[in-house]
N, C-alpha and C. Protein backbone atom coordinates (compact mmCIF):
# COMPACT_ATOMS: atom_id res chain seq x y z
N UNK A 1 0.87 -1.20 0.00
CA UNK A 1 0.00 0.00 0.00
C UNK A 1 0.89 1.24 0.00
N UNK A 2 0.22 2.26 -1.03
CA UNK A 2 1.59 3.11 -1.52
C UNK A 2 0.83 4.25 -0.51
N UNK A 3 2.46 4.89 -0.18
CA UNK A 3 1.49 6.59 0.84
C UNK A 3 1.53 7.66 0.20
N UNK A 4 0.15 7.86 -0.57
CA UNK A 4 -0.15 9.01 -0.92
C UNK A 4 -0.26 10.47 -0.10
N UNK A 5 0.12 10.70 1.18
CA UNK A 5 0.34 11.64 1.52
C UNK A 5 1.02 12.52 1.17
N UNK A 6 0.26 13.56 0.97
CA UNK A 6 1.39 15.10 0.37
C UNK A 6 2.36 15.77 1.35
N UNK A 7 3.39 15.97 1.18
CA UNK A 7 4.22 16.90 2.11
C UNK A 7 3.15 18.42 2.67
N UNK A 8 3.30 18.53 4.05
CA UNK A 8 3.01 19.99 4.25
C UNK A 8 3.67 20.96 4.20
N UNK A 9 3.04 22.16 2.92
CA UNK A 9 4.04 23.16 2.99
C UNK A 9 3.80 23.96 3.91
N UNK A 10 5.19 24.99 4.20
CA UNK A 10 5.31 25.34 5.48
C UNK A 10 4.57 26.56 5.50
N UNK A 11 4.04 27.37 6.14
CA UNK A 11 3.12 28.72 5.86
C UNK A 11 3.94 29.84 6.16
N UNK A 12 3.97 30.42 5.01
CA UNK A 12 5.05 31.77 5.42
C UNK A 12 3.78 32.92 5.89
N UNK A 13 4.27 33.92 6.23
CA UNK A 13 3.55 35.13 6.69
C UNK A 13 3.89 35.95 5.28
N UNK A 14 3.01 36.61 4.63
CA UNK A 14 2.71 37.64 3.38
C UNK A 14 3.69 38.92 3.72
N UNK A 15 4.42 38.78 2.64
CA UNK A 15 5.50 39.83 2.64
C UNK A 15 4.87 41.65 2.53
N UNK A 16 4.98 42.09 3.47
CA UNK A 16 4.25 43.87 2.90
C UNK A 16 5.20 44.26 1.95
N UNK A 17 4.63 45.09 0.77
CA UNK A 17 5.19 45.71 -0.48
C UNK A 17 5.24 47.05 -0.02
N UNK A 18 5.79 48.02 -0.06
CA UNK A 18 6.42 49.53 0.37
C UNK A 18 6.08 49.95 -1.49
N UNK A 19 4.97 50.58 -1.32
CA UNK A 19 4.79 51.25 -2.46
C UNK A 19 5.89 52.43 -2.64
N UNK A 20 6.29 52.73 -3.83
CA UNK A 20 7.48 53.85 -4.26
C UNK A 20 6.78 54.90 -3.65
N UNK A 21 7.65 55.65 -3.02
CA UNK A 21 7.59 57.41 -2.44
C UNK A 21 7.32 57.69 -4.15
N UNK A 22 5.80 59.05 -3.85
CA UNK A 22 5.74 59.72 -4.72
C UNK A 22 7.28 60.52 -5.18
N UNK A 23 7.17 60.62 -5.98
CA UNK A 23 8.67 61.76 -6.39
C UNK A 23 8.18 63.33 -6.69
N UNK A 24 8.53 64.32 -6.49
CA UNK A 24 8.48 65.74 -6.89
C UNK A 24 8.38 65.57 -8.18
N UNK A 25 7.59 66.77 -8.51
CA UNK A 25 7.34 66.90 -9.75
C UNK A 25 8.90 67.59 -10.51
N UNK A 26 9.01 67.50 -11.53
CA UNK A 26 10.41 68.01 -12.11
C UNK A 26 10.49 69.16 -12.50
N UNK A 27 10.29 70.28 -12.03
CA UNK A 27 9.91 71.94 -12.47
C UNK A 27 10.66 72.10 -13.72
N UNK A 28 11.79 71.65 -14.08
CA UNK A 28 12.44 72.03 -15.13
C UNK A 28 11.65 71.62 -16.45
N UNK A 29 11.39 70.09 -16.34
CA UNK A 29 10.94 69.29 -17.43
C UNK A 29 9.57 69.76 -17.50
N UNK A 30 8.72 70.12 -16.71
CA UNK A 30 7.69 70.85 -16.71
C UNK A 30 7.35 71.89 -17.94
N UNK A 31 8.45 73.18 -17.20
CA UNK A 31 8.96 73.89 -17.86
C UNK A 31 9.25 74.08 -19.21
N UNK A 32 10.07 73.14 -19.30
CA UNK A 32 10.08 72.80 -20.73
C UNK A 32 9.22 72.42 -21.93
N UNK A 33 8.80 71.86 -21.43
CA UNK A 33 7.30 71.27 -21.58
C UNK A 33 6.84 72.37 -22.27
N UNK A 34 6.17 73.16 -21.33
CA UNK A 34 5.32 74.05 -21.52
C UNK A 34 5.91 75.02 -22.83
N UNK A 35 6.71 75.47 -22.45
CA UNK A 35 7.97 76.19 -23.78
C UNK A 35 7.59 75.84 -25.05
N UNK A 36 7.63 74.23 -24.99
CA UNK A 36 7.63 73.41 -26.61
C UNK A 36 6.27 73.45 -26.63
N UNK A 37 5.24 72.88 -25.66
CA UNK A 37 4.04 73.40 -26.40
C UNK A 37 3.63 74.94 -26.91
N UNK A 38 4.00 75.78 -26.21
CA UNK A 38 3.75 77.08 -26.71
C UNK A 38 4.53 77.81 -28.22
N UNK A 39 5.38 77.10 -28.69
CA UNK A 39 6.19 77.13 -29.33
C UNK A 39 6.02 76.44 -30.57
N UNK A 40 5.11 74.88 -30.17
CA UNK A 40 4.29 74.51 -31.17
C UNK A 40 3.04 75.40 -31.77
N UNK A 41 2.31 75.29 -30.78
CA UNK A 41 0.91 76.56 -30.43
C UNK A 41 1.27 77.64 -32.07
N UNK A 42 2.47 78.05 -31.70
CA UNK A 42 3.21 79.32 -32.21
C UNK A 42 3.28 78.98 -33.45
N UNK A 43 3.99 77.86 -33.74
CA UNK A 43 4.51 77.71 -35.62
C UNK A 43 3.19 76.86 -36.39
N UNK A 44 2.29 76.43 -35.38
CA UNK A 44 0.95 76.21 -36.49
C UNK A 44 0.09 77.12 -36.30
N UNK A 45 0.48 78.43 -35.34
CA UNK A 45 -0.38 79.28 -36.02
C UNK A 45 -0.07 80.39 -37.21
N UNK A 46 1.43 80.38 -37.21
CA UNK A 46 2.06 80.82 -38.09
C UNK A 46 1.42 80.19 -39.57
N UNK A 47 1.77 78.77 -39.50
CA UNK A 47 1.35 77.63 -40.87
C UNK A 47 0.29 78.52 -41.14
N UNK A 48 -1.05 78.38 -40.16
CA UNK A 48 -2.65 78.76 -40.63
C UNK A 48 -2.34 80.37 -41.38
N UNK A 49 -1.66 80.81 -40.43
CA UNK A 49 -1.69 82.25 -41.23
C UNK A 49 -0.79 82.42 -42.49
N UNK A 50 -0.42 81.98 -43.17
CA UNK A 50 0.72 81.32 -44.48
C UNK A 50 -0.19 80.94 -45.35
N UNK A 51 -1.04 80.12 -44.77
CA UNK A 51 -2.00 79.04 -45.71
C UNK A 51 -2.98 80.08 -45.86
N UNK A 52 -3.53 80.94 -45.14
CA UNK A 52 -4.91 81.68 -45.52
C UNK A 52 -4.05 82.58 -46.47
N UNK A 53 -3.20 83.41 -46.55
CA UNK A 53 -2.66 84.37 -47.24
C UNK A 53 -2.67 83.99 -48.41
N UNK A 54 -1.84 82.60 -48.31
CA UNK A 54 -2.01 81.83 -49.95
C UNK A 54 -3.12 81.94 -50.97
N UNK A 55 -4.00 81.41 -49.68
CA UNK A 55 -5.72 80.98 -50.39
C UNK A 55 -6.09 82.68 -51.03
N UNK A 56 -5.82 84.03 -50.23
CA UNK A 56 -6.40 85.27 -50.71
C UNK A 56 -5.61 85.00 -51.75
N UNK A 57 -4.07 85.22 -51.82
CA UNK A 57 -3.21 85.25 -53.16
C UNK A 57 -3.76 84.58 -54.35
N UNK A 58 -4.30 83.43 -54.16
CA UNK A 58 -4.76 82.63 -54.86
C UNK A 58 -6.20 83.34 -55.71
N UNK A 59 -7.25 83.67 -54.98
CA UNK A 59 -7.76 84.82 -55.56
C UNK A 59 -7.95 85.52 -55.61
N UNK A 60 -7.01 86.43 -55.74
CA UNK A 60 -6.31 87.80 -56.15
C UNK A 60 -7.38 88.54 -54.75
N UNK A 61 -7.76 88.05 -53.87
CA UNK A 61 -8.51 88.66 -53.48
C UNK A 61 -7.60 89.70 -52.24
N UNK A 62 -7.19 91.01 -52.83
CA UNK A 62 -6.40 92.09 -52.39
C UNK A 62 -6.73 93.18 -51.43
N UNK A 63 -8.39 92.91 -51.47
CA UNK A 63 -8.56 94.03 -50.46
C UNK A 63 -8.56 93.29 -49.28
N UNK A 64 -8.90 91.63 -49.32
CA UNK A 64 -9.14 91.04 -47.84
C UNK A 64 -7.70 91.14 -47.38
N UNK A 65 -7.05 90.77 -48.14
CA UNK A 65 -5.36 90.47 -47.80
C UNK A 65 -4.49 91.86 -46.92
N UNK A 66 -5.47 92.92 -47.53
CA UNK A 66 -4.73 94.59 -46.74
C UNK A 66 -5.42 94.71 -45.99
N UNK A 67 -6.54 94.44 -45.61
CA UNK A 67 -7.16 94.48 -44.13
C UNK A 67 -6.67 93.85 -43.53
N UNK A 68 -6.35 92.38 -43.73
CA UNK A 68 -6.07 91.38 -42.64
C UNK A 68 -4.26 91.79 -42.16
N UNK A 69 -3.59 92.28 -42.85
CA UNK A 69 -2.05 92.77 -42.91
C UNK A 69 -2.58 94.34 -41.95
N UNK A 70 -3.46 94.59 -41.96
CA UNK A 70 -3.47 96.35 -41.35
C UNK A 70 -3.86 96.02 -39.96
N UNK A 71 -4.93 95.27 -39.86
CA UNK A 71 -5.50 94.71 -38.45
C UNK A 71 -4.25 93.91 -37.64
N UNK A 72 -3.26 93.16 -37.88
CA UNK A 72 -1.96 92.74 -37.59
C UNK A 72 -1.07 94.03 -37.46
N UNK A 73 -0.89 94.94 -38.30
CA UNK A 73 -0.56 95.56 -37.61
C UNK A 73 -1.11 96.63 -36.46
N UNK A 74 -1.98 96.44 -36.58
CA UNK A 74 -2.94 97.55 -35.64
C UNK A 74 -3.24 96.70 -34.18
N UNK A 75 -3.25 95.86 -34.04
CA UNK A 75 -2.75 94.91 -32.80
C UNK A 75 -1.34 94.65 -32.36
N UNK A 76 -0.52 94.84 -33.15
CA UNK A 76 0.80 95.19 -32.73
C UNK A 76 0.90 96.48 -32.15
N UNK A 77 0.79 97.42 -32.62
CA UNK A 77 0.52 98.90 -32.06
C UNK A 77 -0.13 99.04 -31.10
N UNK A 78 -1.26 98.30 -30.68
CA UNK A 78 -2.16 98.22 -30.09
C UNK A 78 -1.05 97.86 -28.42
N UNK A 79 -1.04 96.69 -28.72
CA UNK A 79 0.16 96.22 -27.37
C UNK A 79 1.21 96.60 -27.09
N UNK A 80 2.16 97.67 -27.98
CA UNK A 80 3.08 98.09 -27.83
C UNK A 80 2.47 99.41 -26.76
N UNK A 81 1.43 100.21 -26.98
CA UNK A 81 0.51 101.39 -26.57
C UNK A 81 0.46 100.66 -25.03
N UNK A 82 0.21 99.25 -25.46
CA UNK A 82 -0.12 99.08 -24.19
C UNK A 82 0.89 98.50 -22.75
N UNK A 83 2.14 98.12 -23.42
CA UNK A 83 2.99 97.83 -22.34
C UNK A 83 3.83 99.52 -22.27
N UNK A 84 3.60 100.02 -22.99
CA UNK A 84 4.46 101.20 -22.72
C UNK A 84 3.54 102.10 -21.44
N UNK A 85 2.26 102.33 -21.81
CA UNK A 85 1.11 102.79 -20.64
C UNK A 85 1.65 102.33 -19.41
N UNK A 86 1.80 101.08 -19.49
CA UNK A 86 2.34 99.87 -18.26
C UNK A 86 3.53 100.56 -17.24
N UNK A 87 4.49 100.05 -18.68
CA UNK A 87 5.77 101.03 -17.91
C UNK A 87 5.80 102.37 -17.15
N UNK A 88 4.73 103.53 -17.52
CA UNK A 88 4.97 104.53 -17.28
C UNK A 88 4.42 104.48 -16.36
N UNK A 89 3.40 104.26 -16.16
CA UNK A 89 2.56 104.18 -15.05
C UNK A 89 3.14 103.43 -13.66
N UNK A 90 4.02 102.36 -13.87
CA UNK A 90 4.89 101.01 -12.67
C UNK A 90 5.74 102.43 -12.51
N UNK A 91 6.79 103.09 -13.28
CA UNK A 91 7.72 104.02 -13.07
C UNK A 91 7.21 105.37 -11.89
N UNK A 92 6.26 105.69 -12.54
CA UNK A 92 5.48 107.03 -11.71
C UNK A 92 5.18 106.18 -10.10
N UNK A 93 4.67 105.38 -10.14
CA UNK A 93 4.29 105.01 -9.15
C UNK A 93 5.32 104.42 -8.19
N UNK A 94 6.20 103.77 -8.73
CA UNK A 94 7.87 103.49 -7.89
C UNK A 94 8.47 104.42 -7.27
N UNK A 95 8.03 105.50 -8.46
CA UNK A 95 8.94 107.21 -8.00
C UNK A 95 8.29 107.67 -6.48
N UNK A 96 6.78 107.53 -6.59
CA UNK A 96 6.14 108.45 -5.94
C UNK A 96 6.15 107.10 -4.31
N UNK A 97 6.10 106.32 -4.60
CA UNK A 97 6.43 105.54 -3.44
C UNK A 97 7.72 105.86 -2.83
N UNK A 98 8.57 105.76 -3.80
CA UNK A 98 10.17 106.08 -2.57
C UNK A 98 9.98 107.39 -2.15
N UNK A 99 9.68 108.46 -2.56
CA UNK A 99 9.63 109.62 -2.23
C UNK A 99 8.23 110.00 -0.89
N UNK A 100 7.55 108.97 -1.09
CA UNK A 100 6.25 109.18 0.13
C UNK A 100 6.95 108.68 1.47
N UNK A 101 7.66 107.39 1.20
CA UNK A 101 8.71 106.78 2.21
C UNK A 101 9.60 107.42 2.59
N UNK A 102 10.14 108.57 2.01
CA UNK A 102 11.06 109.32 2.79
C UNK A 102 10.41 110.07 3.64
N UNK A 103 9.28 110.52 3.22
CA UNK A 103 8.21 111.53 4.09
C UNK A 103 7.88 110.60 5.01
N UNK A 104 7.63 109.75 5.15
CA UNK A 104 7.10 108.78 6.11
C UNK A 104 5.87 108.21 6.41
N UNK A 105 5.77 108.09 5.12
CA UNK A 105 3.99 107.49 4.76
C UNK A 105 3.83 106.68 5.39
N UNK A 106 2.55 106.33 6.39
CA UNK A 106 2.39 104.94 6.89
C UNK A 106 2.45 103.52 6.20
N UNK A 107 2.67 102.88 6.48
CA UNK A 107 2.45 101.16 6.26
C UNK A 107 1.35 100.62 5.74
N UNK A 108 0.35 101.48 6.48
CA UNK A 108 -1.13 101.23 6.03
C UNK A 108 -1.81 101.94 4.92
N UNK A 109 -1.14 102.78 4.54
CA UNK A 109 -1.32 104.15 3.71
C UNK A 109 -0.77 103.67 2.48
N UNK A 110 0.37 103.04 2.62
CA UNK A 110 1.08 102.89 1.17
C UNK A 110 0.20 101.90 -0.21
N UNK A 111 -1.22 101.02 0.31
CA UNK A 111 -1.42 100.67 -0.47
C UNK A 111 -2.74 101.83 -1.37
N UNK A 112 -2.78 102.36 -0.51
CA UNK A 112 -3.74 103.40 -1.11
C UNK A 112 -2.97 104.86 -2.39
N UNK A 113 -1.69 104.62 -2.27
CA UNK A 113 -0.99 105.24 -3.56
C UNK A 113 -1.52 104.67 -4.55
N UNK A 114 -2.30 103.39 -4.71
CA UNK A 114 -2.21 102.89 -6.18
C UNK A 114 -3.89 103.51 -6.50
N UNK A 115 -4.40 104.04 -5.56
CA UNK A 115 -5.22 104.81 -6.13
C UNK A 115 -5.55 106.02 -6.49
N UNK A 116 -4.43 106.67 -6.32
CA UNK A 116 -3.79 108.23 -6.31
C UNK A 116 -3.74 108.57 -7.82
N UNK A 117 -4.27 110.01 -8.52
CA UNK A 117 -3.86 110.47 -10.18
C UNK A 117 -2.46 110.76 -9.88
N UNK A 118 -1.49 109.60 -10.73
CA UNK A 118 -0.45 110.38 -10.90
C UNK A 118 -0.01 111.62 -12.44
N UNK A 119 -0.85 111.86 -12.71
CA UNK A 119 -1.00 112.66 -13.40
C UNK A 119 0.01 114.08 -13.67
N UNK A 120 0.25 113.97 -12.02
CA UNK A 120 1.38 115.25 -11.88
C UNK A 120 2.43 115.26 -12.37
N UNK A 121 2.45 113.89 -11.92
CA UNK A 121 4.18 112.95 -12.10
C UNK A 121 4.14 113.07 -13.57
N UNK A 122 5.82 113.47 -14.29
CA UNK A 122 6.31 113.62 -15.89
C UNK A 122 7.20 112.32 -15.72
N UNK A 123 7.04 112.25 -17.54
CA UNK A 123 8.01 111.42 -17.47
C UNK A 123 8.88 111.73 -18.50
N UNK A 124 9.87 111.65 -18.93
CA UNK A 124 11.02 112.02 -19.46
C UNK A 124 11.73 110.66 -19.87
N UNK A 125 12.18 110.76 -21.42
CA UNK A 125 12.76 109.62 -22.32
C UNK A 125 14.30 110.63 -22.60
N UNK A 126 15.06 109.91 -22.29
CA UNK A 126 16.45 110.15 -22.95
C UNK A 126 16.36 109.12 -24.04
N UNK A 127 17.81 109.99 -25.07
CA UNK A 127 18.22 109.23 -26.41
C UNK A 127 18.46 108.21 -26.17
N UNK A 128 19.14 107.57 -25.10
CA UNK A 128 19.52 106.06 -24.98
C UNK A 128 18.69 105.44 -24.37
N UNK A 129 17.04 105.60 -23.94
CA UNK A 129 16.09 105.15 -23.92
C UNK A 129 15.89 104.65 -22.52
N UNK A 130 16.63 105.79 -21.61
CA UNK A 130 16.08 105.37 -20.31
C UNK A 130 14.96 106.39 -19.76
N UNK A 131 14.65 106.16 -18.91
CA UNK A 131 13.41 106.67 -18.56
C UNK A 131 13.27 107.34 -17.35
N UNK A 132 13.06 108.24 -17.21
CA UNK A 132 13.60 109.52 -15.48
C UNK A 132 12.14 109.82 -15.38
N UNK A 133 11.98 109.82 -14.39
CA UNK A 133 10.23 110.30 -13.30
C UNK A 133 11.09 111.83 -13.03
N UNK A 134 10.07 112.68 -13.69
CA UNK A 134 10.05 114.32 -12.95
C UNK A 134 8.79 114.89 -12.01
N UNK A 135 9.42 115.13 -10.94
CA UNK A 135 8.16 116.17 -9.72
C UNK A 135 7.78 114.82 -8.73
N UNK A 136 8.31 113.89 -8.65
CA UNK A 136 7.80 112.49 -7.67
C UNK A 136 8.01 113.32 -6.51
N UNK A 137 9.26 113.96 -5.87
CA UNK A 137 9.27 114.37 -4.79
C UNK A 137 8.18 115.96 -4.29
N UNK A 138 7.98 116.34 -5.59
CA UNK A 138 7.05 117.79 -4.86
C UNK A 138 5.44 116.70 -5.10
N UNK A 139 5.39 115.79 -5.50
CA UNK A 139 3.88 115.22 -5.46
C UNK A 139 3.76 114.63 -4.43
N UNK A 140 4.42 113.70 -3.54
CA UNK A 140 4.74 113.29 -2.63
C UNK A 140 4.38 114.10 -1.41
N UNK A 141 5.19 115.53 -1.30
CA UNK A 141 4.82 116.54 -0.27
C UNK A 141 3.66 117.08 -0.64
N UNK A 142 3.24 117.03 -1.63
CA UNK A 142 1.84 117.56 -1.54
C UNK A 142 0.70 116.51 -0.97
N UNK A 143 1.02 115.16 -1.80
CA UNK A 143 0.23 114.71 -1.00
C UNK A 143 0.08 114.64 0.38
N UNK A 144 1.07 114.96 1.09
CA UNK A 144 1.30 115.12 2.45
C UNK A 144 0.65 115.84 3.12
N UNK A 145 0.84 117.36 2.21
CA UNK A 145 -0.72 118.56 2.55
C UNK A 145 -1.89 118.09 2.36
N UNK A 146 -2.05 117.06 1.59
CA UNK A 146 -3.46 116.98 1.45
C UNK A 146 -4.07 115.69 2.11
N UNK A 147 -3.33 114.82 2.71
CA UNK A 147 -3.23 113.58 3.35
C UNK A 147 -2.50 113.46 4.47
N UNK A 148 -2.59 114.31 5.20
CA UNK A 148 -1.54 114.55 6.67
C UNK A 148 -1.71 113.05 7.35
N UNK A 149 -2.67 112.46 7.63
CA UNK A 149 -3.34 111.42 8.30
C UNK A 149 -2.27 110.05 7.52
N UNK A 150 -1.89 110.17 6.16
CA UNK A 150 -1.67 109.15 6.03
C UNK A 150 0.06 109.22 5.89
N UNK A 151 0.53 110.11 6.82
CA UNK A 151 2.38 110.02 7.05
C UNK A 151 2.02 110.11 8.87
N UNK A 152 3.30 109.61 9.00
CA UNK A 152 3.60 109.78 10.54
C UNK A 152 3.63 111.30 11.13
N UNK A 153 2.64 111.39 11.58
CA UNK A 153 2.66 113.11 12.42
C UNK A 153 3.99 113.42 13.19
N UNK A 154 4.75 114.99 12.81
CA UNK A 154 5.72 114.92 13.57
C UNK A 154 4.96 115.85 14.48
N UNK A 155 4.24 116.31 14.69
CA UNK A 155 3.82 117.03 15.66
C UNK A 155 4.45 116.68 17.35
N UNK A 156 4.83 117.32 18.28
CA UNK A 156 5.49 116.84 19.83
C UNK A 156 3.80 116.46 20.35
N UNK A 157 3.08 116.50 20.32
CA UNK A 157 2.14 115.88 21.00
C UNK A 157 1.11 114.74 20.78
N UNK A 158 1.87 113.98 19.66
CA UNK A 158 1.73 112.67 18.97
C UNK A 158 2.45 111.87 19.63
N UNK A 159 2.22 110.61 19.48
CA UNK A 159 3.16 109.67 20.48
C UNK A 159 3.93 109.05 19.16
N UNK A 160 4.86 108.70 19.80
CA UNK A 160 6.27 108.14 18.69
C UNK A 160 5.47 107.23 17.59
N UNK A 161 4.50 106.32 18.03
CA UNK A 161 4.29 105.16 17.23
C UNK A 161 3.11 105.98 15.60
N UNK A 162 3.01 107.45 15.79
CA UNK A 162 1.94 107.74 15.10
C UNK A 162 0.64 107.07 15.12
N UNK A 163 0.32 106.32 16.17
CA UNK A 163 -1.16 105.80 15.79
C UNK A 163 -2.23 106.83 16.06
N UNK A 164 -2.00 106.68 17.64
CA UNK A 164 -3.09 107.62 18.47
C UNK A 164 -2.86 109.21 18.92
N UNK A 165 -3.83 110.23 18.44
CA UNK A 165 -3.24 111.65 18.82
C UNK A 165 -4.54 111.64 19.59
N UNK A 166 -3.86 112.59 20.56
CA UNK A 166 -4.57 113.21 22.22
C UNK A 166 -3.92 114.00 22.12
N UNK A 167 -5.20 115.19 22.10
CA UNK A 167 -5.26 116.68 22.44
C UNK A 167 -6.31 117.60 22.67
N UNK A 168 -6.28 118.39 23.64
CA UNK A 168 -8.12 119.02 24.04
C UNK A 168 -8.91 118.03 24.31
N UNK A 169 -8.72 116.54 25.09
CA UNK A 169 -9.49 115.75 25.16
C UNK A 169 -9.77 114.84 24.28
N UNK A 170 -9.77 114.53 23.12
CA UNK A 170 -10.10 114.25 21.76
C UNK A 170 -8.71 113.35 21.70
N UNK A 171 -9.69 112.09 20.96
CA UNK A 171 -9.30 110.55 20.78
C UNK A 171 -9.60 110.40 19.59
N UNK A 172 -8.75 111.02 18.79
CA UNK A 172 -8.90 110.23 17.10
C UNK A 172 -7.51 109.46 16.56
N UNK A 173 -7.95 108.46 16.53
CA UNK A 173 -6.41 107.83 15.39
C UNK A 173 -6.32 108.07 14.33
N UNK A 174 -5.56 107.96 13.71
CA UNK A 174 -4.93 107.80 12.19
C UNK A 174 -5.71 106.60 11.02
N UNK A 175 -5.83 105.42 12.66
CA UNK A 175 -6.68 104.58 11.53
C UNK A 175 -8.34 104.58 11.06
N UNK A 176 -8.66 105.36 12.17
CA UNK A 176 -10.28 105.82 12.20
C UNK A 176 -10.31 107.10 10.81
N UNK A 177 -9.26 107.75 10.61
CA UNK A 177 -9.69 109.04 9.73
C UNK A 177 -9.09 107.75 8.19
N UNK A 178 -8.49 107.22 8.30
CA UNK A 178 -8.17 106.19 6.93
C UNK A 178 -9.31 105.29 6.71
N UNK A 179 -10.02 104.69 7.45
CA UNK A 179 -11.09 103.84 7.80
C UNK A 179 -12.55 104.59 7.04
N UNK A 180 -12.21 105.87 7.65
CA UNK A 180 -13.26 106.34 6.70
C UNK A 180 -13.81 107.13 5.49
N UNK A 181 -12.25 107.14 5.36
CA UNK A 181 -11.96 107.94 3.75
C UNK A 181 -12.14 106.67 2.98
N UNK A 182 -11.66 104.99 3.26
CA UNK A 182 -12.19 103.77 2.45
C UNK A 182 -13.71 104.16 2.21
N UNK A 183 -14.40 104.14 3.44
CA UNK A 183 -15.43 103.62 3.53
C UNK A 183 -16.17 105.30 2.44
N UNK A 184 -15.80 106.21 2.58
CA UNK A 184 -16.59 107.24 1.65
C UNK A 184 -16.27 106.81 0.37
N UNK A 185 -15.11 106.08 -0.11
CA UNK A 185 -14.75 106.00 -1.54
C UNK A 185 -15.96 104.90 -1.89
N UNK A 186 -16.51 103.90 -1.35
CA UNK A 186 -17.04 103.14 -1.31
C UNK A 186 -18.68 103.58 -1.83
N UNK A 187 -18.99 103.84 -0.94
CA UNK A 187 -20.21 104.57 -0.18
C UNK A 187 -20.68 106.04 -1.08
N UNK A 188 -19.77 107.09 -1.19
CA UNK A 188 -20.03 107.98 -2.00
C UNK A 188 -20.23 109.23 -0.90
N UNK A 189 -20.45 108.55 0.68
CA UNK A 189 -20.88 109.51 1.31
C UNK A 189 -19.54 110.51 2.29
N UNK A 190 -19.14 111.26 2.02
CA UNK A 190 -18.06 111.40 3.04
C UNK A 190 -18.09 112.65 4.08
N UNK A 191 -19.39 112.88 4.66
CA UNK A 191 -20.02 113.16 5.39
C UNK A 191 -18.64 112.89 7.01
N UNK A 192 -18.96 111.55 7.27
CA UNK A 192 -18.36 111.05 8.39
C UNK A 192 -16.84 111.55 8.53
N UNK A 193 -15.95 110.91 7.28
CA UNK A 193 -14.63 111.44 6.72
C UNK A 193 -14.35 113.15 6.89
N UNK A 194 -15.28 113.76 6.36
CA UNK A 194 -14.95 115.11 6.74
C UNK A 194 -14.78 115.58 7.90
N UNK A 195 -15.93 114.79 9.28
CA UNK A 195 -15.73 115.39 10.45
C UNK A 195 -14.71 114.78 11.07
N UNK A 196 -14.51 113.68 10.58
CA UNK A 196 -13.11 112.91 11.24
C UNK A 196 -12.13 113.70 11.18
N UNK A 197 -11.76 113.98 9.56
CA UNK A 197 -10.68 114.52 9.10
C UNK A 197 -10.46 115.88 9.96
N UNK A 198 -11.58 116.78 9.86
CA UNK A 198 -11.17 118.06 10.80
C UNK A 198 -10.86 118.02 12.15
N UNK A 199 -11.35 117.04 13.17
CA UNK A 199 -10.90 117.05 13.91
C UNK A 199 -9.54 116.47 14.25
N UNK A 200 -9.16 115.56 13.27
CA UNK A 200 -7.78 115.47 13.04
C UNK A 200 -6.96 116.44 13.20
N UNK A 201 -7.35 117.40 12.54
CA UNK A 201 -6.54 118.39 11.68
C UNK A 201 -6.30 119.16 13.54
N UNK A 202 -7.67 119.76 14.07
CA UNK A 202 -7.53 120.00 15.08
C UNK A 202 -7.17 119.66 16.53
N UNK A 203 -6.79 118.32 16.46
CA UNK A 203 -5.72 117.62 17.39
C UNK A 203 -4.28 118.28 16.63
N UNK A 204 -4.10 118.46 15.84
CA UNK A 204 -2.62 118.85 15.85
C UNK A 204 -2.01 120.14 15.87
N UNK A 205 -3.06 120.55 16.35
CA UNK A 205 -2.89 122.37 16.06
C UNK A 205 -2.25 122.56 17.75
């Protein structure tokens, strides 16, 4: 009698697998990426515009062909108008910032320059095509006359930090008369702003 008994295999315990650490993305290859698609983007739109020109050439059709050549250039002009606007405007406003900072414009104040006409502010092109801001510093002090609230008061009866002025009794800050020159730009009403503002004016007298 033959022994058909099978050997017992031995029971292992199931091995855990350590899935791969994600890896960072590759900013460069990314990068690149993006480049060559835009670059593709670029030379088939070039092709399309080659191929339509053809097709007008093809029948003689001359007036579509000088519109479509005038409108190309009139969108070129168009964006040149418009990064130059850009520039002048980033320049005026750089000028008139360092020059408010020497005055000692508040912290809180400085984002409200970008709503200021710089209009005053010139700008000036030299032959070698650099570019000089004229009057940043007398616009600056003016705004100062006309925005006392939003530089550090040197007045002696201000406290060092410029927040809070006390005088004749009277408790107005700096941030209450800014608070509500927002809120009139808003609103339309500046009712509140005016009486703030004067008594401002009259704490520092």
């Amino acid at each position: 009698m033959s022994d058909n008994t099978q050997p017992v295999q031995p029971i292992t315990e199931p091995v855990a697998v350590t899935p791969p650490a994600p890896q960072a993305p590759d900013h460069e290859n990314l990068l690149r990426e993006m480049n060559e698609l835009r670059a593709t983007a670029k030379a088939a739109q070039e092709q399309l515009r080659l191929e339509q020109d053809a097709k007008l050439r093809e029948k003689k059709d001359w007036e579509t062909l000088a519109n479509k050549y005038q409108k190309e250039r009139d969108d070129v002009a168009s964006q040149n108008t418009r990064i130059k606007e850009a520039l002048v405007i980033d320049k005026k406003a750089s000028a008139v910032r360092e020059a408010a900072a020497k005055l000692g414009i508040l912290p809180e104040a400085t984002g409200d320059l970008d709503l200021v006409d710089l209009n005053g502010v010139q700008i000036e092109t030299t032959s070698t095509g650099k570019i000089n801001v004229l009057g940043a510093d007398k616009f600056a002090e003016k705004l100062k006359m006309l925005k006392p609230h939003w530089f550090r008061p040197l007045n002696p009866s201000v406290n060092s930090g410029g927040v809070r002025i006390e005088a004749g009794g009277a408790d107005i800050t700096v941030k209450d008369v800014m608070n509500a020159e927002k809120e009139a730009r808003k609103t339309g009403d500046s009712t509140k702003y005016k009486a703030l503002y004067a008594q401002f004016q009259k704490q520092k007298q």
